[in-house]
N, C-alpha and C. Protein backbone atom coordinates (compact mmCIF):
# COMPACT_ATOMS: atom_id res chain seq x y z
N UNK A 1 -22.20 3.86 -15.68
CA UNK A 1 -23.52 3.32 -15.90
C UNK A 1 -23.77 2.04 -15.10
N UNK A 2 -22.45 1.16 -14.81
CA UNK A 2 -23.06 -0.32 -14.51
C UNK A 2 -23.03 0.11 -12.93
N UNK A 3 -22.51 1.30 -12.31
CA UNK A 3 -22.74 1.88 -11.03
C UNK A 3 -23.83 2.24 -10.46
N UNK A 4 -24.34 2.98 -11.44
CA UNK A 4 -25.88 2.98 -11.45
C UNK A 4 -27.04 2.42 -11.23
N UNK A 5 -26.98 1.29 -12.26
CA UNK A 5 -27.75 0.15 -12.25
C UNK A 5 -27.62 -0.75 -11.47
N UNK A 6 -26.27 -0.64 -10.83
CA UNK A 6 -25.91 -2.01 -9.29
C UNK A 6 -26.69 -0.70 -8.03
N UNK A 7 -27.18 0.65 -7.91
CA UNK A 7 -27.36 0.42 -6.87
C UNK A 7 -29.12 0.84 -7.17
N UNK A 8 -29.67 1.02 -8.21
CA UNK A 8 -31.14 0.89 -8.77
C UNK A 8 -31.08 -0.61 -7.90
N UNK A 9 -30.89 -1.61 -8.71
CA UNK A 9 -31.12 -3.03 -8.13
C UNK A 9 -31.04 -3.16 -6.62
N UNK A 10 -29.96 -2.66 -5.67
CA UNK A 10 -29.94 -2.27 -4.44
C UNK A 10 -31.29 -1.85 -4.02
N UNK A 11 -32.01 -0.56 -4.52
CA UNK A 11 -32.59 0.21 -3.36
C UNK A 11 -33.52 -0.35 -3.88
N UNK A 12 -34.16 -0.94 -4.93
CA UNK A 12 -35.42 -1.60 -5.34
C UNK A 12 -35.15 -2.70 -4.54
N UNK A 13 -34.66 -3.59 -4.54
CA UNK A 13 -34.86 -4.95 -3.87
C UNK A 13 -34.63 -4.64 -2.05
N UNK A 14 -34.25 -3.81 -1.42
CA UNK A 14 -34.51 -3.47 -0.08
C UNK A 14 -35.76 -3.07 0.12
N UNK A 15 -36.26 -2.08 -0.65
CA UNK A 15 -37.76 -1.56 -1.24
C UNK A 15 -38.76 -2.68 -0.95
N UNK A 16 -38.78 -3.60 -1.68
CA UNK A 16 -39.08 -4.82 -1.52
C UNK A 16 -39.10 -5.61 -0.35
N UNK A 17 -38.08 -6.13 0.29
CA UNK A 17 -37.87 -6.99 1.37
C UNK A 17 -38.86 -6.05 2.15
N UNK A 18 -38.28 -5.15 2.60
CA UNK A 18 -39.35 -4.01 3.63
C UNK A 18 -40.84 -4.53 3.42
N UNK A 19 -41.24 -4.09 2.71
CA UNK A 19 -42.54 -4.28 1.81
C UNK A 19 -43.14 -5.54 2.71
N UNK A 20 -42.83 -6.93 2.00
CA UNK A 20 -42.95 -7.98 1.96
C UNK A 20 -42.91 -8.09 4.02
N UNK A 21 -42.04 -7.90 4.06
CA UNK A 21 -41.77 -8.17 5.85
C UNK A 21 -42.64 -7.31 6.65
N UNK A 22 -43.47 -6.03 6.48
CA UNK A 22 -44.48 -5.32 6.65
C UNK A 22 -45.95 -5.88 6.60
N UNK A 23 -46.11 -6.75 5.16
CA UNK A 23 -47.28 -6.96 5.15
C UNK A 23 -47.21 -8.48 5.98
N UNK A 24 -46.40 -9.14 6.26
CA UNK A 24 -46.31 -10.20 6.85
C UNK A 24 -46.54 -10.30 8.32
N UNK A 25 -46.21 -9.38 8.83
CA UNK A 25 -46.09 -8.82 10.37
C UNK A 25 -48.04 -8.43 10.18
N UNK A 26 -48.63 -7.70 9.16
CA UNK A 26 -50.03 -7.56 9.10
C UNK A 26 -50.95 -8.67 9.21
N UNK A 27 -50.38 -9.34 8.06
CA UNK A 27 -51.12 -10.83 8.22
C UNK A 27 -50.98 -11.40 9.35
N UNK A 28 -50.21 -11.64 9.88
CA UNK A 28 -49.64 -12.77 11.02
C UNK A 28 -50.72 -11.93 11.94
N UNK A 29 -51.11 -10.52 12.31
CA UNK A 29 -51.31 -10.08 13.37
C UNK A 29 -53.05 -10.03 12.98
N UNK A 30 -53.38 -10.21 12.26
CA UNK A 30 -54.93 -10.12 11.99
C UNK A 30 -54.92 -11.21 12.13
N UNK A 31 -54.30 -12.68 11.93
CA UNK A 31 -54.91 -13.96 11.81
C UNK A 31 -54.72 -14.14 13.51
N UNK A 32 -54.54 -13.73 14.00
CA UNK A 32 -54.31 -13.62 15.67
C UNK A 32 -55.44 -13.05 16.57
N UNK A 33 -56.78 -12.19 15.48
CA UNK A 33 -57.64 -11.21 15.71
C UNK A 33 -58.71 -12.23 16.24
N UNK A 34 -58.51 -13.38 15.13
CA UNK A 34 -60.04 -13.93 15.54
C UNK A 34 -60.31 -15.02 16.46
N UNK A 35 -59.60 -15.33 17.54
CA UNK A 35 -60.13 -16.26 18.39
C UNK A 35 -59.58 -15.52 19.75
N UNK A 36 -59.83 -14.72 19.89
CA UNK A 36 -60.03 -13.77 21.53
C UNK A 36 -61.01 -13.36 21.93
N UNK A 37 -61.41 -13.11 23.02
CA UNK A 37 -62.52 -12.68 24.10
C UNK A 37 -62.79 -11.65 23.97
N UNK A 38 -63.58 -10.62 23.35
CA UNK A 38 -63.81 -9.66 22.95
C UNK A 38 -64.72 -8.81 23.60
N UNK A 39 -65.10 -7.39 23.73
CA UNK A 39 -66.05 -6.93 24.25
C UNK A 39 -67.33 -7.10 23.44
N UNK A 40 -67.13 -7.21 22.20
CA UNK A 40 -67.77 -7.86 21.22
C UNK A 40 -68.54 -8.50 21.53
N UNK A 41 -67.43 -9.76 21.83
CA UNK A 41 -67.97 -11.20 22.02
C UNK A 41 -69.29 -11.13 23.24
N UNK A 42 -68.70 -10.56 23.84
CA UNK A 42 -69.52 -10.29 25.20
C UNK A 42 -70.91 -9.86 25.09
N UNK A 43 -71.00 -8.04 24.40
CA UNK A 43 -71.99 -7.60 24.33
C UNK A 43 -73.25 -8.42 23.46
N UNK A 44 -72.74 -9.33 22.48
CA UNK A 44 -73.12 -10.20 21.56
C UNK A 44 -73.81 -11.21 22.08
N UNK A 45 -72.89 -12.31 22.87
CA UNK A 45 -73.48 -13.51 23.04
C UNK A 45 -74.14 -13.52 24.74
N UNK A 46 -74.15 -12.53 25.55
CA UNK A 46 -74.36 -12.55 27.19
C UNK A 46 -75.78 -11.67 26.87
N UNK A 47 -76.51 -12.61 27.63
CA UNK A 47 -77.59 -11.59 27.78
C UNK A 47 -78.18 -11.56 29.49
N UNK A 48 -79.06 -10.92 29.88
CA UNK A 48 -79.86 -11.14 31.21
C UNK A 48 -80.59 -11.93 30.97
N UNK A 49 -80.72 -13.06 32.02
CA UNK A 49 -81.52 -14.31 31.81
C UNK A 49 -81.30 -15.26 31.17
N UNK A 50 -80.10 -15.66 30.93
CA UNK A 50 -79.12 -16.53 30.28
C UNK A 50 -78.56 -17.38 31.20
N UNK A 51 -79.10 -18.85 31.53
CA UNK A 51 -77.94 -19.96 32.49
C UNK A 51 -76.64 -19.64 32.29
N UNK A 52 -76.05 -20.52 33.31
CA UNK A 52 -74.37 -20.33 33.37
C UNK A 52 -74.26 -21.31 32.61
N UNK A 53 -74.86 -22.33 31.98
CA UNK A 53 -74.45 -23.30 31.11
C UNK A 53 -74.47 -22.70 29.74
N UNK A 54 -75.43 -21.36 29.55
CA UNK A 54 -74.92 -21.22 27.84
C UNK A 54 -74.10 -20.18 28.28
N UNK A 55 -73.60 -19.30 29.17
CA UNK A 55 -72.56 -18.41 29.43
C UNK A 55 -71.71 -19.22 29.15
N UNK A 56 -71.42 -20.08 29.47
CA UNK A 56 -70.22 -21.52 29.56
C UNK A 56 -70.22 -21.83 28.43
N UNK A 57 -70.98 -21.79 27.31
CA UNK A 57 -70.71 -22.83 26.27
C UNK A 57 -70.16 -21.33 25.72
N UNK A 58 -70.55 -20.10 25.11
CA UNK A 58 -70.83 -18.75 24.61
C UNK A 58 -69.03 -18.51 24.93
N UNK A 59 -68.69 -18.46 26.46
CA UNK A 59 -67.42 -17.44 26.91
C UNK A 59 -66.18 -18.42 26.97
N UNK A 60 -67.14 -20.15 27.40
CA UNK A 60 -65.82 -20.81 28.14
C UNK A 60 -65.52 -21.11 29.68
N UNK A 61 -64.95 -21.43 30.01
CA UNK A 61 -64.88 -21.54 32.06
C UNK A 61 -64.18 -20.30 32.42
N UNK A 62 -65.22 -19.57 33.68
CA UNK A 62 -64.42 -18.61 33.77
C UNK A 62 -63.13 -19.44 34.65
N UNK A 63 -62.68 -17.68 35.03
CA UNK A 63 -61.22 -17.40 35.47
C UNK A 63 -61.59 -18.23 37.04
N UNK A 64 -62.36 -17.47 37.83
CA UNK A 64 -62.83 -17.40 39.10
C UNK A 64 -64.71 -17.56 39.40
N UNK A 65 -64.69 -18.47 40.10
CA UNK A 65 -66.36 -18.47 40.37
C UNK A 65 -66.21 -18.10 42.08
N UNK A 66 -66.98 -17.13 42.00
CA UNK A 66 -67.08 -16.85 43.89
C UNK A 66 -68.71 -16.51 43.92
N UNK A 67 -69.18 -16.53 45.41
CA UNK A 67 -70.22 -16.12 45.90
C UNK A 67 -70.33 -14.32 46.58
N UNK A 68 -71.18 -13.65 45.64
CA UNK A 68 -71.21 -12.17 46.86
C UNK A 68 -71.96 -12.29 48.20
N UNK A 69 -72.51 -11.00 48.93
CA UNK A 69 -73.11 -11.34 50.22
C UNK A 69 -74.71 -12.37 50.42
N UNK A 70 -75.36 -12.35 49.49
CA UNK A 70 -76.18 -13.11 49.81
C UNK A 70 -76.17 -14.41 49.16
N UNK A 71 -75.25 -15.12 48.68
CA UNK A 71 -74.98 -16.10 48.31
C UNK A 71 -75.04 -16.43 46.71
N UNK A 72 -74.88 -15.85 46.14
CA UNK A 72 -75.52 -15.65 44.91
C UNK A 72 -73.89 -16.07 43.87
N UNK A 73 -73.74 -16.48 42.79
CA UNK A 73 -72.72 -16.83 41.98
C UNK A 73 -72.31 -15.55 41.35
N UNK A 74 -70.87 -15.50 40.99
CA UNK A 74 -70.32 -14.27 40.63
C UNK A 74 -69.05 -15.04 39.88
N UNK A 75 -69.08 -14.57 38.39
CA UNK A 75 -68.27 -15.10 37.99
C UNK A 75 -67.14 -14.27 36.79
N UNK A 76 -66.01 -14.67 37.04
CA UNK A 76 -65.00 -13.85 36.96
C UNK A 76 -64.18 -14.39 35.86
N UNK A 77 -63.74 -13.43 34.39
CA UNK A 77 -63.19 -13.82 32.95
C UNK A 77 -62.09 -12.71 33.03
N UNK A 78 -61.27 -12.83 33.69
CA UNK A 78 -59.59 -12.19 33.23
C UNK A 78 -58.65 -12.81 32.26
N UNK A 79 -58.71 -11.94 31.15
CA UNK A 79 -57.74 -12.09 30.05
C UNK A 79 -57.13 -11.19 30.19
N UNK A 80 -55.62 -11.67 29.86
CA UNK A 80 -54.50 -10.91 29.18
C UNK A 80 -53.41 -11.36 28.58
N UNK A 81 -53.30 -10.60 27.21
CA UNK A 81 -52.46 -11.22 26.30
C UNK A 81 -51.43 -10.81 25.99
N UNK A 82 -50.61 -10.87 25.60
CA UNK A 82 -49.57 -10.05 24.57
C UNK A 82 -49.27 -10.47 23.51
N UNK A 83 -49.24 -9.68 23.07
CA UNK A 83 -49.53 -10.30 21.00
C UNK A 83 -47.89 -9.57 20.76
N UNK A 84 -46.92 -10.49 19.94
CA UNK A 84 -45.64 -9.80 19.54
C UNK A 84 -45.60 -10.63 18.11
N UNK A 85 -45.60 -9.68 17.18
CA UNK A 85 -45.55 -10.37 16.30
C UNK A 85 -44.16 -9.74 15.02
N UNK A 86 -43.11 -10.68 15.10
CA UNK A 86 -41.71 -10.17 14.36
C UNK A 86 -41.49 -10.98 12.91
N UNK A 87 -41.41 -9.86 11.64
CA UNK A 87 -41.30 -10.76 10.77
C UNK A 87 -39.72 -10.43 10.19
N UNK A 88 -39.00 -11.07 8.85
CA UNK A 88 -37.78 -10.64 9.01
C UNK A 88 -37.83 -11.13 7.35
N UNK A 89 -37.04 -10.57 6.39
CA UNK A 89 -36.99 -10.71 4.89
C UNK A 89 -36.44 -11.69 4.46
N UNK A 90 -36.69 -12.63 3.57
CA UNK A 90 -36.01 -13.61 3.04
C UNK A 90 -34.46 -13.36 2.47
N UNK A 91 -34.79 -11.94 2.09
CA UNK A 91 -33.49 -11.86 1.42
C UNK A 91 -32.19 -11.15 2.19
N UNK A 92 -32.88 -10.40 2.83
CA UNK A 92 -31.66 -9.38 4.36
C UNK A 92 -32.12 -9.52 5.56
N UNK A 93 -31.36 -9.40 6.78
CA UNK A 93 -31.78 -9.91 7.74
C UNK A 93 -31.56 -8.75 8.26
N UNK A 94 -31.30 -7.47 7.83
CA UNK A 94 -31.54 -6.17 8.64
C UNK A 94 -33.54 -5.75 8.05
N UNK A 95 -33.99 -6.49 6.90
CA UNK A 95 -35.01 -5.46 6.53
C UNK A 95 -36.16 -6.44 7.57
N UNK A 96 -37.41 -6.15 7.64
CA UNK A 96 -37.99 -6.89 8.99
C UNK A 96 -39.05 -5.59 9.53
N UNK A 97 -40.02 -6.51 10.33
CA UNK A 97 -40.93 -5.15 11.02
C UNK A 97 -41.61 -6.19 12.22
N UNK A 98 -41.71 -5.56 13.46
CA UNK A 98 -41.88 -6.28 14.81
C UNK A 98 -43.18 -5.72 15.51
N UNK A 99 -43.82 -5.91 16.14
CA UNK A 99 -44.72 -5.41 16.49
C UNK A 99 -45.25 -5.98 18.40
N UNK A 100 -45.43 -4.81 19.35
CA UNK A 100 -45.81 -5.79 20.64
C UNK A 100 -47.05 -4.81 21.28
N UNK A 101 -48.35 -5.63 21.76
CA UNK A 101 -48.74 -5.05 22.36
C UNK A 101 -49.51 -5.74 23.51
N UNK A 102 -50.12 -5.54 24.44
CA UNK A 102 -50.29 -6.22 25.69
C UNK A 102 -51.83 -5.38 25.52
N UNK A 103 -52.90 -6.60 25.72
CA UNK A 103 -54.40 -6.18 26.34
C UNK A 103 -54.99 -6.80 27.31
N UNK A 104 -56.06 -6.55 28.19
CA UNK A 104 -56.33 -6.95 29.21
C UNK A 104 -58.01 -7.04 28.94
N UNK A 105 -58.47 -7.88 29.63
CA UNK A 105 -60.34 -7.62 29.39
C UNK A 105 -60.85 -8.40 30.83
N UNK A 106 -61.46 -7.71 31.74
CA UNK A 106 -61.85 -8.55 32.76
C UNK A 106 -63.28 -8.33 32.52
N UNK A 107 -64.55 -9.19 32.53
CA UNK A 107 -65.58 -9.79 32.56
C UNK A 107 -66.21 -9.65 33.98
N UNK A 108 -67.59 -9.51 34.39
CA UNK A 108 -67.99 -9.64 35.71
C UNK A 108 -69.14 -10.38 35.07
N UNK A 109 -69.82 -11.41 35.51
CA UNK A 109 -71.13 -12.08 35.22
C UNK A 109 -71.28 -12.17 36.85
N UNK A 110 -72.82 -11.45 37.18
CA UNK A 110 -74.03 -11.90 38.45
C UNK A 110 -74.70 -12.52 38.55
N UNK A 111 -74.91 -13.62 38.84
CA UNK A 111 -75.91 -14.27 38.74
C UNK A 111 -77.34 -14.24 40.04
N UNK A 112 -78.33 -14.20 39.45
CA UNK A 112 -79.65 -14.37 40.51
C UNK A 112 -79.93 -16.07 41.20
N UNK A 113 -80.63 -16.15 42.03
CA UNK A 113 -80.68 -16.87 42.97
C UNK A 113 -80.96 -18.49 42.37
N UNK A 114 -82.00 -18.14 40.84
CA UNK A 114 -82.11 -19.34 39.81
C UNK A 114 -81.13 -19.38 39.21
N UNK A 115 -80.11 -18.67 39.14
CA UNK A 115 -78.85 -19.43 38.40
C UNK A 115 -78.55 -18.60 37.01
N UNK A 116 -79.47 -17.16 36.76
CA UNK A 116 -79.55 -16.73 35.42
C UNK A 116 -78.89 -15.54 35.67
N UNK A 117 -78.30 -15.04 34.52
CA UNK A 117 -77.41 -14.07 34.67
C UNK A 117 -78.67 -12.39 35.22
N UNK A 118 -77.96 -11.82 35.92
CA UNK A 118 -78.27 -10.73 36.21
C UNK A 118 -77.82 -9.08 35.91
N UNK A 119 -76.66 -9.56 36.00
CA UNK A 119 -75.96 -8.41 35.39
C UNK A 119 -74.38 -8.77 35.03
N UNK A 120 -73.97 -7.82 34.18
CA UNK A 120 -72.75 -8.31 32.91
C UNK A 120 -72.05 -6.67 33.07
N UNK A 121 -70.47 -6.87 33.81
CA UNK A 121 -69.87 -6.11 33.38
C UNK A 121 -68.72 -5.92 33.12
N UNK A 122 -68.04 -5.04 32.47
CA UNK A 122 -66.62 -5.42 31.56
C UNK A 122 -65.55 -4.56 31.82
N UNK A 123 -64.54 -4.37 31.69
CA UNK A 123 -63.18 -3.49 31.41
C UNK A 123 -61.84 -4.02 30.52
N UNK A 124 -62.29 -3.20 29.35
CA UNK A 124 -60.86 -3.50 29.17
C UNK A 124 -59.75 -2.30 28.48
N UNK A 125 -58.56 -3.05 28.17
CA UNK A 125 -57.55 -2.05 28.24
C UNK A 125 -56.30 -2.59 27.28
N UNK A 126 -55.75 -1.75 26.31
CA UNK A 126 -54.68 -2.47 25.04
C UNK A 126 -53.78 -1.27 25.53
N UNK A 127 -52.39 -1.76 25.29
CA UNK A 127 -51.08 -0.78 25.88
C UNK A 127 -49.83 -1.53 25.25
């Protein structure tokens, strides 16, 4: 009987650690959700006819500012991240859950000759 009950206590409290180190690796990885560059963000706050000063306040400095052929501003938002997020049990150091993934989002903003956005376009990619 006390064989029994030593390995009940076993597989419940591994049960546990798992558990606990699962939802921790969840949390950690959602609280990571909300301050990235989003297509979201994009379709949301960019509009046509929008200065580069509220693009700027809205996205941030881009990556790259260049000129296309007729002189016009073209501005360039490459992100990429990798999010790894490893948690591990207070009580065993085999129970634990890890997580990695790598995304990319590149941004195109056009701007017209007054300085206002013209056209807005995006790609992105999680792997």
């Amino acid at each position: 009987m006390p064989t029994l009950l030593l390995r009940l206590i076993i597989v419940a409290t591994l049960a546990c650690a798992g558990c606990e180190a699962s939802y921790h690796a969840r949390e950690t990885q959602s609280g990571l959700d909300g301050d990235r560059l989003t297509v979201g963000t994009v379709q949301r706050e960019i509009r046509k006819g929008m200065s580069s000063a509220e693009v700027a306040e809205a996205l941030g400095s881009p990556n790259v500012v260049s000129t296309d052929e007729q002189g016009r501003e073209v501005w360039i938002y490459d992100k990429t991240a990798t999010d790894v997020v490893v948690s591990g049990s207070r009580w065993f150091v085999a129970a634990g859950a890890a997580s990695r993934s790598q995304r990319t989002l590149t941004v195109i903003i056009k701007y017209d000759e007054a300085g206002r956005v013209r056209d807005v376009a995006y790609h992105t990619s999680r792997f």
